[in-house]
C-alpha atoms as a PDB file:
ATOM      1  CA  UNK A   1       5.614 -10.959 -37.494  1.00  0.00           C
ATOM      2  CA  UNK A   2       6.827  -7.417 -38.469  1.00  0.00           C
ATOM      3  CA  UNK A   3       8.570  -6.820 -35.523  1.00  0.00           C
ATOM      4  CA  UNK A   4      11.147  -4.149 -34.800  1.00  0.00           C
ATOM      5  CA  UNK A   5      14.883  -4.504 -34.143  1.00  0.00           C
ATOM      6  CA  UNK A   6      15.251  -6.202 -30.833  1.00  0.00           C
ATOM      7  CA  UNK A   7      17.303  -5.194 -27.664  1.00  0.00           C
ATOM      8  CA  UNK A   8      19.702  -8.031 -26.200  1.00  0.00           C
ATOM      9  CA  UNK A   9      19.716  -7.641 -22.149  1.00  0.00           C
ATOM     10  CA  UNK A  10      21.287 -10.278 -20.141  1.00  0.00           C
ATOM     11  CA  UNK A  11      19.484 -13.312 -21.376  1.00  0.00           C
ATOM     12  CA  UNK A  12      16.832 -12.153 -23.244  1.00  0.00           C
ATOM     13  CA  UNK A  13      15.875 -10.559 -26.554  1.00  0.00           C
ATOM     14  CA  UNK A  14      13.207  -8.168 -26.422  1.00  0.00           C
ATOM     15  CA  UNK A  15      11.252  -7.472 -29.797  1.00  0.00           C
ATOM     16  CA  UNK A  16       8.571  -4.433 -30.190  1.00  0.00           C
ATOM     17  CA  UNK A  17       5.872  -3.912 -32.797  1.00  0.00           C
ATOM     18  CA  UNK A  18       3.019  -6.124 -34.010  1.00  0.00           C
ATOM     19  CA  UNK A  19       0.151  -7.183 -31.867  1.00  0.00           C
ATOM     20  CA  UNK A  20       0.556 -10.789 -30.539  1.00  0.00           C
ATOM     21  CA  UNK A  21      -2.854 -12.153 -28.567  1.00  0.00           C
ATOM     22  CA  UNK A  22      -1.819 -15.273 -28.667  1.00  0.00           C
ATOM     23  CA  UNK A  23       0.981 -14.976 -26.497  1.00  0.00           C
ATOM     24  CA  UNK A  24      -1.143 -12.787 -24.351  1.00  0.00           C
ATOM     25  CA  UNK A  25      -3.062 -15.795 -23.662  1.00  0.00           C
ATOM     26  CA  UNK A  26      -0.917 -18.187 -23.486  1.00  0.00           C
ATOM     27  CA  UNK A  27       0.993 -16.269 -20.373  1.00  0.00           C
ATOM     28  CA  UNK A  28      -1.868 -15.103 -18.910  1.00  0.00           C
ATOM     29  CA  UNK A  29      -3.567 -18.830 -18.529  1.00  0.00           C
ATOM     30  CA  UNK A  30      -0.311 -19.531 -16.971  1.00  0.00           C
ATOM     31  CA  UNK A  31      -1.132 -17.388 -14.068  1.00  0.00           C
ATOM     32  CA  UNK A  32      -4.720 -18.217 -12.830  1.00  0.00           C
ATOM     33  CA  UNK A  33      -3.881 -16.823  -9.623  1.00  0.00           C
ATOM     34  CA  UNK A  34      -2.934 -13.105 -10.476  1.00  0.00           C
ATOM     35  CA  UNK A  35      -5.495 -13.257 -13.906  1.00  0.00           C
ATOM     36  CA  UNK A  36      -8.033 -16.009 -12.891  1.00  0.00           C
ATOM     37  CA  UNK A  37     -11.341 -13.560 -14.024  1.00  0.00           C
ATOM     38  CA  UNK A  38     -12.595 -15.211 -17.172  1.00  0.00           C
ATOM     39  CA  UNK A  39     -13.859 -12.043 -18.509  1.00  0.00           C
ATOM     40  CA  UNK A  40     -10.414 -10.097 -17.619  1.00  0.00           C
ATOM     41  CA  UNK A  41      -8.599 -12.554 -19.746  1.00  0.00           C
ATOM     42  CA  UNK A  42     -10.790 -12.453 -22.226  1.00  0.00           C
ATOM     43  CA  UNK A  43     -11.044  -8.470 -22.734  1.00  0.00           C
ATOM     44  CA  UNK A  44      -7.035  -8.314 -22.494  1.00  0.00           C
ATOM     45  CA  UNK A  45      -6.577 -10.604 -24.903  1.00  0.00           C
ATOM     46  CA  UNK A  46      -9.252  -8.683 -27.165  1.00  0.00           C
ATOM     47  CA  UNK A  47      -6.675  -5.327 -26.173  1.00  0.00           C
ATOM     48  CA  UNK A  48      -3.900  -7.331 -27.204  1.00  0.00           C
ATOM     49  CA  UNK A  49      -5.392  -7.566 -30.980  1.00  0.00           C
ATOM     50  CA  UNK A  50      -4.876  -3.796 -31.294  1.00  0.00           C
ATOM     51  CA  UNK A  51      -2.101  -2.850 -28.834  1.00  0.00           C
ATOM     52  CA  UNK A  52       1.810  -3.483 -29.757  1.00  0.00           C
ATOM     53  CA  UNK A  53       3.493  -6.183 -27.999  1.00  0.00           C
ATOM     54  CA  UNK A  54       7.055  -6.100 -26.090  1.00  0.00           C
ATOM     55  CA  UNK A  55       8.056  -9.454 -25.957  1.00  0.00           C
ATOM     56  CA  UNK A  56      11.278 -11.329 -24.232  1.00  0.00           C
ATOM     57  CA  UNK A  57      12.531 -14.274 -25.933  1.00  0.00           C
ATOM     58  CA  UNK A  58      15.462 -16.387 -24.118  1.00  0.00           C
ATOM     59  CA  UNK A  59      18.133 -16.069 -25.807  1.00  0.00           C
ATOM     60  CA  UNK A  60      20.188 -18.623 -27.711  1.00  0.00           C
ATOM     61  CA  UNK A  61      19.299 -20.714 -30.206  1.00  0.00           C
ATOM     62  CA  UNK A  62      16.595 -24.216 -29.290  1.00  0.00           C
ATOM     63  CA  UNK A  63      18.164 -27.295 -29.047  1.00  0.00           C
ATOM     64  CA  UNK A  64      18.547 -29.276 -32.248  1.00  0.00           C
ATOM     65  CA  UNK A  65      15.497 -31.064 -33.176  1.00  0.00           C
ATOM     66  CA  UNK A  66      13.363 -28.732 -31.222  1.00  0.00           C
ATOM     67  CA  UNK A  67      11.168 -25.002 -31.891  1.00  0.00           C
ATOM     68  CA  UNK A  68      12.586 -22.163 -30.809  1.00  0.00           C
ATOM     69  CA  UNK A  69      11.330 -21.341 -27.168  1.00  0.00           C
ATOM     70  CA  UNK A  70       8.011 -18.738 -27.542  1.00  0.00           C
ATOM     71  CA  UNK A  71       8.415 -15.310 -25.756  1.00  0.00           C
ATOM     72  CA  UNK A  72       8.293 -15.623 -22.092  1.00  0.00           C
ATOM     73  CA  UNK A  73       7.024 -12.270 -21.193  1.00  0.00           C
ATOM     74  CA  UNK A  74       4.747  -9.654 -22.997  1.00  0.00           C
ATOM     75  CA  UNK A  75       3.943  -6.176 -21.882  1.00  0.00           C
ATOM     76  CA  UNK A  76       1.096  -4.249 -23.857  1.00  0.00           C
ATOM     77  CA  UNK A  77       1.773  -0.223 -23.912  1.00  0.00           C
ATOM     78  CA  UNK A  78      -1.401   1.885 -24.427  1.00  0.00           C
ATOM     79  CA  UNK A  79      -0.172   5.413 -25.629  1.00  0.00           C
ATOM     80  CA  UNK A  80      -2.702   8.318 -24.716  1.00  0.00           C
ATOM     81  CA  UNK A  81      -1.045  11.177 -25.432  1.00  0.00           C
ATOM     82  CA  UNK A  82       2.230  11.869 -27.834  1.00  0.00           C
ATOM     83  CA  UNK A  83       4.011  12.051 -24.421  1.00  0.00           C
ATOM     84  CA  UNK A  84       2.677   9.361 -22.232  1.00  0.00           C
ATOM     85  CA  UNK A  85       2.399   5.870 -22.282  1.00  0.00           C
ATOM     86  CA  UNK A  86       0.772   3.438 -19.847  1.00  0.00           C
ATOM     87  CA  UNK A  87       1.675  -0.318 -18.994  1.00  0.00           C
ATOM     88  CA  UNK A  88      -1.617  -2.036 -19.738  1.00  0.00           C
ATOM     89  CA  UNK A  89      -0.461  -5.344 -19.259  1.00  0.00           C
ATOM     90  CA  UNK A  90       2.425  -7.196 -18.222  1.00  0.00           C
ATOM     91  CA  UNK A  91       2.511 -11.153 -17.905  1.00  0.00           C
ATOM     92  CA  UNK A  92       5.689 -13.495 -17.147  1.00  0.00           C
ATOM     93  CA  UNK A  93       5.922 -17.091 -17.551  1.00  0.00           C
ATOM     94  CA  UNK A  94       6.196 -18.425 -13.821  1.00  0.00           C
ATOM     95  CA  UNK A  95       9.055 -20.929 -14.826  1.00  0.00           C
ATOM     96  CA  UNK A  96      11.541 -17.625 -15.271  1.00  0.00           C
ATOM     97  CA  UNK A  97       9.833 -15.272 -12.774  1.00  0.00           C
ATOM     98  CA  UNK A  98      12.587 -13.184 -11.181  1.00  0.00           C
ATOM     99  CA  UNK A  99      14.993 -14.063 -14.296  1.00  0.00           C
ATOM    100  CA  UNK A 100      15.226 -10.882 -16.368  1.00  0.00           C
ATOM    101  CA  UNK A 101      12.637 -10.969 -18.626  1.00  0.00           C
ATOM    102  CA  UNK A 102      10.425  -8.610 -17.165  1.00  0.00           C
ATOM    103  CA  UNK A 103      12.730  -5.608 -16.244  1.00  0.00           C
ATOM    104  CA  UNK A 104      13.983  -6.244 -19.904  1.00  0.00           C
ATOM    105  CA  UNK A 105      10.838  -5.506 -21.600  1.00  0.00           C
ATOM    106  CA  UNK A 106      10.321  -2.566 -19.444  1.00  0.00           C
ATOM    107  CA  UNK A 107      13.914  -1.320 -20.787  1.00  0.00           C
ATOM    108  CA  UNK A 108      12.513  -1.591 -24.163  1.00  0.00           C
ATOM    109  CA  UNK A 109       9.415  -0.152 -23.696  1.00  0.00           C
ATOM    110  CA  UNK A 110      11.002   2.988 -22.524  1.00  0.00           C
ATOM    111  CA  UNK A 111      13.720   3.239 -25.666  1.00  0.00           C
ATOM    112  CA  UNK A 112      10.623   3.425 -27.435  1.00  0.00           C
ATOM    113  CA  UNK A 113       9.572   6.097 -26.406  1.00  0.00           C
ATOM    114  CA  UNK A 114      12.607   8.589 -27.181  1.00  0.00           C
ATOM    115  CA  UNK A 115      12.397  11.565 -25.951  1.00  0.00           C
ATOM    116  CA  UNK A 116      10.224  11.294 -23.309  1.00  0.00           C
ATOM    117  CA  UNK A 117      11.162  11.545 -19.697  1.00  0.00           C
ATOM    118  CA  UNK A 118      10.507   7.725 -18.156  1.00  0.00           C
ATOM    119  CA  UNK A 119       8.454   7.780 -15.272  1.00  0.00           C
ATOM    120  CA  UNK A 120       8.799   3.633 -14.388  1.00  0.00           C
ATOM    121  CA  UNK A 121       8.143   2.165 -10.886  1.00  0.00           C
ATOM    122  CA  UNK A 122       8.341  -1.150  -9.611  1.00  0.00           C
ATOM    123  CA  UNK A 123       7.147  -1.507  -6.026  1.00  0.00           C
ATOM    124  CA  UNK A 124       4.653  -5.106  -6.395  1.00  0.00           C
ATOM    125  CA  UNK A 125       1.837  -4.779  -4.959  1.00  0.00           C
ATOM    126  CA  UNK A 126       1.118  -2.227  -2.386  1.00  0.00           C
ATOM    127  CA  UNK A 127      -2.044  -1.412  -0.835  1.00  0.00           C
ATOM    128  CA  UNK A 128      -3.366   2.402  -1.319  1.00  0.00           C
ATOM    129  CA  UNK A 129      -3.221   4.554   1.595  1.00  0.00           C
ATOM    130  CA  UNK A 130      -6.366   5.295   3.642  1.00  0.00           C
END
């Protein structure tokens, strides 16, 4: 894949650049309860054929014998103007929820975006005010 350099945060290596649906899948059929629409899946997955990929890989290197471990958490950035970008999609494999990966892929999604000011908020999931 013709990925970018990567960033190294606390555990994880974060690569930018080509499209990767099958990783898209892969983590989102790992979390039937927060992406459990068929048809959802399917037309991220179809957005993650055109849209760049932030991935987090652990890092360190597999045991012998054994692949490398795939990514662990992918975040799709849909750019609609030259100075804003919006998180389409993020997706974490449950086994390292709360372990880094997905903070570190938002880190790298907003060094790629230089020169922009970064306007990223975390808060879960809230319900809109009446």
């Amino acid at each position: 894949m013709g990925n970018r350099p990567s960033a190294r945060h606390q555990g994880w290596r974060v690569t930018s650049g080509e499209p990767d649906p099958a990783t898209v899948e892969r983590l989102l059929r790992k979390l039937p309860s927060w992406f459990g629409i068929e048809s959802s899946v399917l037309e991220y997955i179809e957005s993650a054929r055109r849209l760049p990929a932030y991935l987090a890989w652990p890092q360190g290197p597999a045991p012998v014998g054994h692949p490398p471990d795939p990514a662990a958490g992918v975040l799709l950035a849909m750019r609609h103007f030259p100075r804003s970008a919006e998180i389409y999609l993020m997706a974490v494999d449950p086994a390292v929820h709360r372990q880094g990966a997905g903070g570190n892929v938002l880190i790298m999604m907003r060094h790629g975006f230089p020169g922009q000011r970064p306007v990223i908020s975390s808060r879960g999931w809230n319900p809109m005010p009446a």
